[in-house]
Protein backbone atom coordinates (compact mmCIF):
# COMPACT_ATOMS: atom_id res chain seq x y z
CA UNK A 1 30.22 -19.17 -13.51
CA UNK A 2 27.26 -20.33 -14.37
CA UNK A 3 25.31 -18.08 -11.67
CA UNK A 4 26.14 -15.25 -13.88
CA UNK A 5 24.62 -13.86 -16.90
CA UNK A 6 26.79 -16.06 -19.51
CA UNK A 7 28.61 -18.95 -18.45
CA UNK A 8 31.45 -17.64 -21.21
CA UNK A 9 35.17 -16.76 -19.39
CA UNK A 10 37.72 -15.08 -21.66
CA UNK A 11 41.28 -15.47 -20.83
CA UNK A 12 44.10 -13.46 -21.89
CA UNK A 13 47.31 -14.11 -21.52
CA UNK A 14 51.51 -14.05 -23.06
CA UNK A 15 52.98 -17.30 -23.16
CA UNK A 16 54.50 -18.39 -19.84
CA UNK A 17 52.46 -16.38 -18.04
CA UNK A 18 50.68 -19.41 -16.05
CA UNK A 19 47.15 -19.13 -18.68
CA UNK A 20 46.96 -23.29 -19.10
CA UNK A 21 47.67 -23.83 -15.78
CA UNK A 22 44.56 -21.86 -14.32
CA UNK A 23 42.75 -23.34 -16.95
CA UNK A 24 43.23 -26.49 -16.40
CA UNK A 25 42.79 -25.89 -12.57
CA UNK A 26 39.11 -24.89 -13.17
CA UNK A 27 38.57 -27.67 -15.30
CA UNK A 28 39.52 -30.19 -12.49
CA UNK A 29 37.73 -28.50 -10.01
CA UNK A 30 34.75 -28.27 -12.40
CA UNK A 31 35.01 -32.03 -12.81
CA UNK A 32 34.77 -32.29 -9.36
CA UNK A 33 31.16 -30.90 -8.99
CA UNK A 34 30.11 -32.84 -12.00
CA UNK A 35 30.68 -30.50 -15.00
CA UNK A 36 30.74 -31.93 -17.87
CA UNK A 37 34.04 -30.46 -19.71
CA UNK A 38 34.93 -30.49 -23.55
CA UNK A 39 38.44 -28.76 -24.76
CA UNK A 40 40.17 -28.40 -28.25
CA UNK A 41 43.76 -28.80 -27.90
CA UNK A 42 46.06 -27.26 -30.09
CA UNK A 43 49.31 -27.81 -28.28
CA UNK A 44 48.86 -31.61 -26.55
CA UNK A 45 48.65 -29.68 -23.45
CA UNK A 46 45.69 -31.23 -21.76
CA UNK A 47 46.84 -35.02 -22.31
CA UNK A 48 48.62 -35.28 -19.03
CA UNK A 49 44.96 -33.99 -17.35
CA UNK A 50 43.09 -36.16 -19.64
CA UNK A 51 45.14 -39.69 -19.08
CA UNK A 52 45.14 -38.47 -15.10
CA UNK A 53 41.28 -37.94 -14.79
CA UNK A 54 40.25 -41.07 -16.90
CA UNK A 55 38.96 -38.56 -19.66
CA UNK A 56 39.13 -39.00 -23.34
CA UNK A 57 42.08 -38.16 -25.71
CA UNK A 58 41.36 -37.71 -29.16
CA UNK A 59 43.64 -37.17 -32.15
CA UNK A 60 42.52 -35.22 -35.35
CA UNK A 61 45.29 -36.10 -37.42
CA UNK A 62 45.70 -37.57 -41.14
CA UNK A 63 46.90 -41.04 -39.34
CA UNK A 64 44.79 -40.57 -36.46
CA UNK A 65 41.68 -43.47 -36.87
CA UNK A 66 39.40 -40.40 -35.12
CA UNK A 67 37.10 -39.51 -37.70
CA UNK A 68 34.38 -36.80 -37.65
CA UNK A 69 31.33 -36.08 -40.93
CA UNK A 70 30.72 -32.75 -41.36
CA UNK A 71 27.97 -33.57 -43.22
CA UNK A 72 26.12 -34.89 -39.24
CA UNK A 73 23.12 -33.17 -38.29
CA UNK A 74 22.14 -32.56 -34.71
CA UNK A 75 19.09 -34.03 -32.84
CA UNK A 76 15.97 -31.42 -32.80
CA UNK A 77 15.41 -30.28 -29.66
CA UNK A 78 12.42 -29.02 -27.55
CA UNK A 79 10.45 -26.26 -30.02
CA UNK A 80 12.98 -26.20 -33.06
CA UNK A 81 11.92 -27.58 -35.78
CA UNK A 82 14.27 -30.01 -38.22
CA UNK A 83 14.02 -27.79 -41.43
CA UNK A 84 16.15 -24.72 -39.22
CA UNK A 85 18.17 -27.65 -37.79
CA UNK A 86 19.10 -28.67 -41.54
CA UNK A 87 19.56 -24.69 -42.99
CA UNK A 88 21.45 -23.88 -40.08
CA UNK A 89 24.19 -26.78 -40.89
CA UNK A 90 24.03 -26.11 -44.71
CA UNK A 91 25.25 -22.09 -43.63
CA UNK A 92 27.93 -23.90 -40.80
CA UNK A 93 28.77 -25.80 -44.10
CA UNK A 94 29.86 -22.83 -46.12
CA UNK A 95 31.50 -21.31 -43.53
CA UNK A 96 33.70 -24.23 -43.52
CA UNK A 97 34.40 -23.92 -47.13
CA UNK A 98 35.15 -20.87 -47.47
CA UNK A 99 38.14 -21.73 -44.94
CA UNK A 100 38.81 -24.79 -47.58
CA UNK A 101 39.08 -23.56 -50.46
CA UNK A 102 39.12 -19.54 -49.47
CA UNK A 103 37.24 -17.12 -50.02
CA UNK A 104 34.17 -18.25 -52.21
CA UNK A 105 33.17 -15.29 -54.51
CA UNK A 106 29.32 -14.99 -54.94
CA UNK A 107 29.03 -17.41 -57.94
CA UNK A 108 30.52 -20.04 -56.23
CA UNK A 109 28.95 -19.38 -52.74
CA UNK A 110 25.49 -19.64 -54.46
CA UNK A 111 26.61 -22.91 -56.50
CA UNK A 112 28.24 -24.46 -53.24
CA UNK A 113 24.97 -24.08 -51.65
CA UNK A 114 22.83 -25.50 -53.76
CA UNK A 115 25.24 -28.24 -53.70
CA UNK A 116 25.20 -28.94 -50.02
CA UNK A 117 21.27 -29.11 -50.23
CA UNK A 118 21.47 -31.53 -53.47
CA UNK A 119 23.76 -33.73 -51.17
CA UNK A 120 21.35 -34.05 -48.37
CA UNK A 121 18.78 -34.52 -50.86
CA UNK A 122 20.74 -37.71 -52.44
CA UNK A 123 20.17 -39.05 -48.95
CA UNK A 124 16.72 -38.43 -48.48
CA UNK A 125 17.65 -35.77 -46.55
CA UNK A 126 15.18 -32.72 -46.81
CA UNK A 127 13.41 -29.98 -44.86
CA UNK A 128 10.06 -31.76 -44.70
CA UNK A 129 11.72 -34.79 -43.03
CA UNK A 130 10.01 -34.78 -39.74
CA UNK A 131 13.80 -36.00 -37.73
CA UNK A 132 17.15 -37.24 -38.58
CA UNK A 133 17.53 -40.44 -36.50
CA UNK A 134 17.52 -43.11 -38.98
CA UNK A 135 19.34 -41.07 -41.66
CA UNK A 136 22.22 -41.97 -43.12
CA UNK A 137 24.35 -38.49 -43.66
CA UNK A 138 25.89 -38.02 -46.84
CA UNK A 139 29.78 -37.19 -46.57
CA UNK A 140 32.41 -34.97 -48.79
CA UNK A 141 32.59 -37.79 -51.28
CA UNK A 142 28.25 -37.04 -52.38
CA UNK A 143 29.19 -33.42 -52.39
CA UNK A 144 32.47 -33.34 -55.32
CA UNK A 145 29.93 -35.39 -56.90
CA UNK A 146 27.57 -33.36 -56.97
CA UNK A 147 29.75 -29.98 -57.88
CA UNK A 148 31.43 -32.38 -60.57
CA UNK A 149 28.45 -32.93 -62.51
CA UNK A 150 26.89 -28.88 -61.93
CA UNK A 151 27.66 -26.68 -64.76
CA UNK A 152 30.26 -24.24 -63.56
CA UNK A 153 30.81 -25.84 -60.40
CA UNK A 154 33.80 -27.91 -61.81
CA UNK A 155 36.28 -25.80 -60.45
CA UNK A 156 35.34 -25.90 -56.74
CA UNK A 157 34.87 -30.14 -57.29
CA UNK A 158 38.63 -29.92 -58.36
CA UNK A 159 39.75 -27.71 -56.01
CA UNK A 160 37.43 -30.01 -53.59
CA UNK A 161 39.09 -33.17 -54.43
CA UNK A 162 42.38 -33.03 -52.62
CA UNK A 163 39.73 -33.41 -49.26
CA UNK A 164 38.67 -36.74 -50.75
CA UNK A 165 41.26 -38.31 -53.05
CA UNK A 166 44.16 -36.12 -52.70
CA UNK A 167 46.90 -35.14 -49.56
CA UNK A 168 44.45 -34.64 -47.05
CA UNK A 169 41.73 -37.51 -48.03
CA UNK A 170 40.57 -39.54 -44.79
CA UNK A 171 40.38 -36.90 -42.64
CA UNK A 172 36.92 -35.02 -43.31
CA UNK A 173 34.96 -37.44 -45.99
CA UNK A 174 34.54 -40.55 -43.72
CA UNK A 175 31.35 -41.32 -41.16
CA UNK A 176 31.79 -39.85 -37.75
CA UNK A 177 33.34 -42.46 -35.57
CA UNK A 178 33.50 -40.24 -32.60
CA UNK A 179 31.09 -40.29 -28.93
CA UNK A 180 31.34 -38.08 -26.49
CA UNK A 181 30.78 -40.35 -23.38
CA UNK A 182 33.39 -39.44 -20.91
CA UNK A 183 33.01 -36.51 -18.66
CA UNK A 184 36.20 -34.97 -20.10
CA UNK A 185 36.93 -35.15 -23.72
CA UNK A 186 39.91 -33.49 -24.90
CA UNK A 187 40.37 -33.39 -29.06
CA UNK A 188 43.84 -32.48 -29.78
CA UNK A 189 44.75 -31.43 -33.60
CA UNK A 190 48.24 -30.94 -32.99
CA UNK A 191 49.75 -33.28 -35.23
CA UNK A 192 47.63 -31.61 -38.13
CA UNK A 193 49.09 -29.53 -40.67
CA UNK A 194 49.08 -25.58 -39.97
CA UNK A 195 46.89 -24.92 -43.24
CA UNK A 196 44.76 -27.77 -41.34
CA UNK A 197 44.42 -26.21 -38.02
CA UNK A 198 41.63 -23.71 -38.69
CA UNK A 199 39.55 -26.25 -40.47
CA UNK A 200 39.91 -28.90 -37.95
CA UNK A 201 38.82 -26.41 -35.27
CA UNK A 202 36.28 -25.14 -37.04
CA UNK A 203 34.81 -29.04 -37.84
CA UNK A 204 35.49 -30.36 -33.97
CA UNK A 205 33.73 -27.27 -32.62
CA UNK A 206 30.92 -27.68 -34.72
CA UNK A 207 30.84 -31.50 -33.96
CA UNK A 208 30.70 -30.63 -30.31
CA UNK A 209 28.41 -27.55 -30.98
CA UNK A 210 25.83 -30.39 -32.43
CA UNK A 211 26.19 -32.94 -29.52
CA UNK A 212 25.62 -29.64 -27.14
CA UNK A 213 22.55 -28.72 -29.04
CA UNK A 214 21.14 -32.54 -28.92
CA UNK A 215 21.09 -33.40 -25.34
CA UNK A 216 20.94 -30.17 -22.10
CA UNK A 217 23.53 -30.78 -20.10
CA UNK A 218 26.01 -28.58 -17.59
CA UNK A 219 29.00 -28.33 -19.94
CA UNK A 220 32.39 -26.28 -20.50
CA UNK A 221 33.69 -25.74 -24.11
CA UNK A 222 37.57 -24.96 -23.82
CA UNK A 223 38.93 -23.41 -26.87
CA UNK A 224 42.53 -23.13 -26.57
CA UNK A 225 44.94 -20.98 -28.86
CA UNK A 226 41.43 -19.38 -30.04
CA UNK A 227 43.38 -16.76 -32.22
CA UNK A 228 43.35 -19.05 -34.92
CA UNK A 229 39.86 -19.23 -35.58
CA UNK A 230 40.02 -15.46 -35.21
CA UNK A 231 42.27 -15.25 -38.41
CA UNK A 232 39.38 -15.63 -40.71
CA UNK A 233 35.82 -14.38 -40.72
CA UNK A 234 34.02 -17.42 -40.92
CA UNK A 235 35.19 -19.41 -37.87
CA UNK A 236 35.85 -16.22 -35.98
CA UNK A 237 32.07 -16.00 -36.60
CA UNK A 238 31.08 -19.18 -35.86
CA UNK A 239 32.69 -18.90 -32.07
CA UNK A 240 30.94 -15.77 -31.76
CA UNK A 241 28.11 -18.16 -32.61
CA UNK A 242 28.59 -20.28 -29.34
CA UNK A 243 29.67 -17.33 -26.93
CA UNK A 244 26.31 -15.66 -27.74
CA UNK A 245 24.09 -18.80 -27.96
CA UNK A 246 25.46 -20.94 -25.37
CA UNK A 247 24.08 -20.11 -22.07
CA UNK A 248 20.32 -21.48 -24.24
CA UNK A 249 21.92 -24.74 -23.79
CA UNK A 250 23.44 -25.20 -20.71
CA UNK A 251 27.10 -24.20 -21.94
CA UNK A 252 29.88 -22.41 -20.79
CA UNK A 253 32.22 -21.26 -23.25
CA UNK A 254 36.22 -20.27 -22.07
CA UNK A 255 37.95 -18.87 -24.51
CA UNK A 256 41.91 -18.76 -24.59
CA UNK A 257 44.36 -16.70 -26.51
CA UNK A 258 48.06 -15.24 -26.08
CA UNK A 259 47.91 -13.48 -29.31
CA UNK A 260 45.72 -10.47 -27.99
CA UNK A 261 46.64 -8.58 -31.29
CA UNK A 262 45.40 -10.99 -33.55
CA UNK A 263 42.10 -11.53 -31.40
CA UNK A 264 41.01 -8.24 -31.22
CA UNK A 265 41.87 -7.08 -34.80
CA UNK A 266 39.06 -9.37 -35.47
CA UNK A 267 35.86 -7.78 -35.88
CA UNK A 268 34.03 -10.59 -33.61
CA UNK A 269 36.90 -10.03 -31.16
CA UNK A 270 35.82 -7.95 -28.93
CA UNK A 271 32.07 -8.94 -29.36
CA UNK A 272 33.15 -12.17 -27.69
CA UNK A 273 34.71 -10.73 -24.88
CA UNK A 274 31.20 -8.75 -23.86
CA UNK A 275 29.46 -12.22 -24.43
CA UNK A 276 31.80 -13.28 -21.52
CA UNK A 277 30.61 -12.75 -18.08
CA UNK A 278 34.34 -13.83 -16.48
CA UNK A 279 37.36 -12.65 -17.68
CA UNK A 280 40.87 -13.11 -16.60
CA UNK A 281 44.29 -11.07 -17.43
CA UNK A 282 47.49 -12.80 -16.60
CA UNK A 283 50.82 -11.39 -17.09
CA UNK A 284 50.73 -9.45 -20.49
CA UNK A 285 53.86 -8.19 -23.00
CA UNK A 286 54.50 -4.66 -23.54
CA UNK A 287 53.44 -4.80 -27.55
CA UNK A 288 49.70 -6.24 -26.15
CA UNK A 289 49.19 -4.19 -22.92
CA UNK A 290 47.39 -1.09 -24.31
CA UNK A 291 45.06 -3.66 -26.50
CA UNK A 292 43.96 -5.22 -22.99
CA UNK A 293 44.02 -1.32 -21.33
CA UNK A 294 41.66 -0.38 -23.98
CA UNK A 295 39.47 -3.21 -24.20
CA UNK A 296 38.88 -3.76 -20.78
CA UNK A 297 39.18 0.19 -19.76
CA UNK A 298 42.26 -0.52 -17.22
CA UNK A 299 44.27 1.94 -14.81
CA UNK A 300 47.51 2.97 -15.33
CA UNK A 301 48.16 1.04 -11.70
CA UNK A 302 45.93 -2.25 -13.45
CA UNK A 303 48.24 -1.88 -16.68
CA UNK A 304 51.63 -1.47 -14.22
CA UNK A 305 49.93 -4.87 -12.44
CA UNK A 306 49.81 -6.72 -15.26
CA UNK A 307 53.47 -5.87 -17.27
CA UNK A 308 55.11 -6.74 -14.00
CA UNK A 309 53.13 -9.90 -12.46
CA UNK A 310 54.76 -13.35 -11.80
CA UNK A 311 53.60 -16.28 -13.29
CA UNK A 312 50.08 -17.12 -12.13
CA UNK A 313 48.98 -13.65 -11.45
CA UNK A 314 46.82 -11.06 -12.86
CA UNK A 315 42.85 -9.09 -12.48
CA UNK A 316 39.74 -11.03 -12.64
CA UNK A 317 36.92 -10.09 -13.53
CA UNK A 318 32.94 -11.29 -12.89
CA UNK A 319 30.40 -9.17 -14.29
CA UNK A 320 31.36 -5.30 -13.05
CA UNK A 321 33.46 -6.21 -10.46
CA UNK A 322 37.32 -7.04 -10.46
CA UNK A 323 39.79 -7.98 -8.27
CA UNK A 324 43.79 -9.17 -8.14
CA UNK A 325 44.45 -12.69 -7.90
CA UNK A 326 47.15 -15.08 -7.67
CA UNK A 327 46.60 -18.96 -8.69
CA UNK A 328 46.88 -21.61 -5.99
CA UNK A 329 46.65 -25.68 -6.61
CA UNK A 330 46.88 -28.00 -3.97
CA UNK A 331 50.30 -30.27 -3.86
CA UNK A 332 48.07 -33.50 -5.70
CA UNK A 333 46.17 -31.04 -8.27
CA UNK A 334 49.56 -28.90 -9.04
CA UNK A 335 50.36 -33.00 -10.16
CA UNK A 336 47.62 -33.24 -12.12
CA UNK A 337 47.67 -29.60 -13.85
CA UNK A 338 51.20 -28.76 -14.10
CA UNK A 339 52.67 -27.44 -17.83
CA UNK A 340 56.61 -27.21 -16.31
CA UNK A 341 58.80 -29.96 -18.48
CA UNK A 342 60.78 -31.00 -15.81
CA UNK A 343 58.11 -31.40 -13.35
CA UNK A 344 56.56 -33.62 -16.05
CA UNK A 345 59.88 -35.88 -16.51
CA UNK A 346 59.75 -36.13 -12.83
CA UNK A 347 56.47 -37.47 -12.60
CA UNK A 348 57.34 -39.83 -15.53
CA UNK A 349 59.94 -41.24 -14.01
CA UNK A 350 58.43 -41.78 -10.94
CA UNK A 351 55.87 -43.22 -12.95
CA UNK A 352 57.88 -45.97 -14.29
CA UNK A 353 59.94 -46.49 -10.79
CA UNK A 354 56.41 -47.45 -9.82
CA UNK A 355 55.48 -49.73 -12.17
């Protein structure tokens, strides 16, 4: 993939249809040859690859002790300089929360940002600073601060507060605790609240967005379930962000979805399947299949493929030209890979047999 003119891979698939499976196949096999792979897991459905593999598992949860600062700046790299390093987090920031707290009108947009910069500020933090290595980053705490003593921002510190002192305190206002050292990291946030889940994704993808940015390396994003960051314009944004910026860094990003609807209503849907130089159709539902006809101008005989395929098949495309295919593991990676319950009770019980 990355021979082509993105490393990006869009996958669409309905449930069942074998989507996780191939996934997970190409992240093995990309392992293999010394990829580097990252993946946000909505559903806990990479922790049997991860534990296999010697990759890491990390929980974003309330009572999970993984902790990640939003507030974290990235290393400069080569020719960028730190004061579009620092604007470009402060505009991440407000994307974020806008997803928080919904939709900011303009008032508070324009109060929340010159929030965010009065919070970097309180830590020395500025645009003239030359680099941020021996910074220490201010967290949500400095911010509802901040807003709590700016005229007219009281509202958003209230509305703020249930982040830091409230329900959900712990989970975003703390120091990043978090390296990515393992050749496989897998962050799972599926023991998060739903109204969570877009927020979480949205802060672990810009996390790893920032680690991507600081060092060039060969790497695969995975961003599972990806419809819900497509639900709202900010984060749906923001991984239109990485599909179009990636390949500057070394990065390949695969996007996965079964909710085709709900992916392409959004206005950065399709956008994101152009930025993506591989894309694969497994079996589809009736409701999605003239969607995927549309969007990826298919034949009546591609459309009759891809309503009637078995698990594990489907069209794949690479640049301009496509082809049918039909997924194949070997008998020790179809151990590794495999998403079938009972196939996974078996292997847990011969697990424990063995030990």
């Amino acid at each position: 993939r990355f021979s082509m003119e993105n490393a990006n891979e869009v996958i669409f698939a309905k449930s069942g249809a074998g989507k996780s499976y191939a996934v997970k196949l190409e992240v093995l096999r990309s392992l293999m040859v010394g990829t580097d792979v990252i993946i946000v897991d909505p559903e806990n459905e990479y922790k049997h690859l991860a534990d296999d593999v010697g990759g890491t598992y990390l929980s974003v949860s309330l009572n999970s002790a993984s902790r990640i600062n939003p507030f974290d700046l990235p290393a400069a790299v080569e020719g960028e300089e730190p004061a579009d390093v620092l604007r470009s987090n402060v505009v991440n920031l407000l994307g974020m929360f806008n997803l928080m707290l919904g939709k900011l009108n303009p008032t508070e947009e324009a109060l929340m940002d010159k929030a965010i910069w009065q919070t970097y500020a309180k830590k020395d933090i500025t645009p003239d600073l030359a680099d941020f290595k021996s910074v220490e980053y201010p967290t949500m705490n400095d911010l509802v601060e901040i807003l709590a003593g700016t005229v007219g921002a009281e509202s958003l510190s209230q509305r703020l507060a249930k982040f830091t002192d409230g329900t959900f305190a712990g989970l975003f206002n703390q120091p990043t605790n978090v390296v990515l050292n393992n050749q496989l990291v897998v962050f799972s946030i599926r023991d998060l609240e739903e109204e969570l889940r877009p927020i979480a994704m949205y802060i672990v993808l810009n996390f790893i967005w920032n680690v991507v940015r600081s060092e060039l390396k060969k790497r695969i994003l995975v961003a599972d379930e990806a419809w819900i960051m497509m639900q709202h314009e900010d984060s749906a944004r923001f991984l239109f962000g990485i599909a179009k910026r990636g390949r500057k860094y070394y990065l390949g990003l695969t996007t996965i979805t079964q909710d085709v609807a709900d992916f392409m209503a959004s206005p950065y849907g399709k956008p994101i399947v152009t930025n993506s130089s591989i894309q694969m159709l497994l079996k589809q539902s009736p409701a999605a299949i003239n969607i995927i006809a549309e969007t990826f101008f298919l034949t009546e005989g591609e459309k009759y493929l891809l309503l009637e395929s078995e698990v594990g098949e489907g069209i794949f495309f690479a640049g301009l030209k496509h082809a049918a295919i039909k997924i194949y593991a070997s008998y020790v990676e179809d151990q590794i890979i495999t998403t079938d319950p009972k196939q996974l009770l078996e292997i847990q019980d011969s697990q424990e047999k063995m030990n």
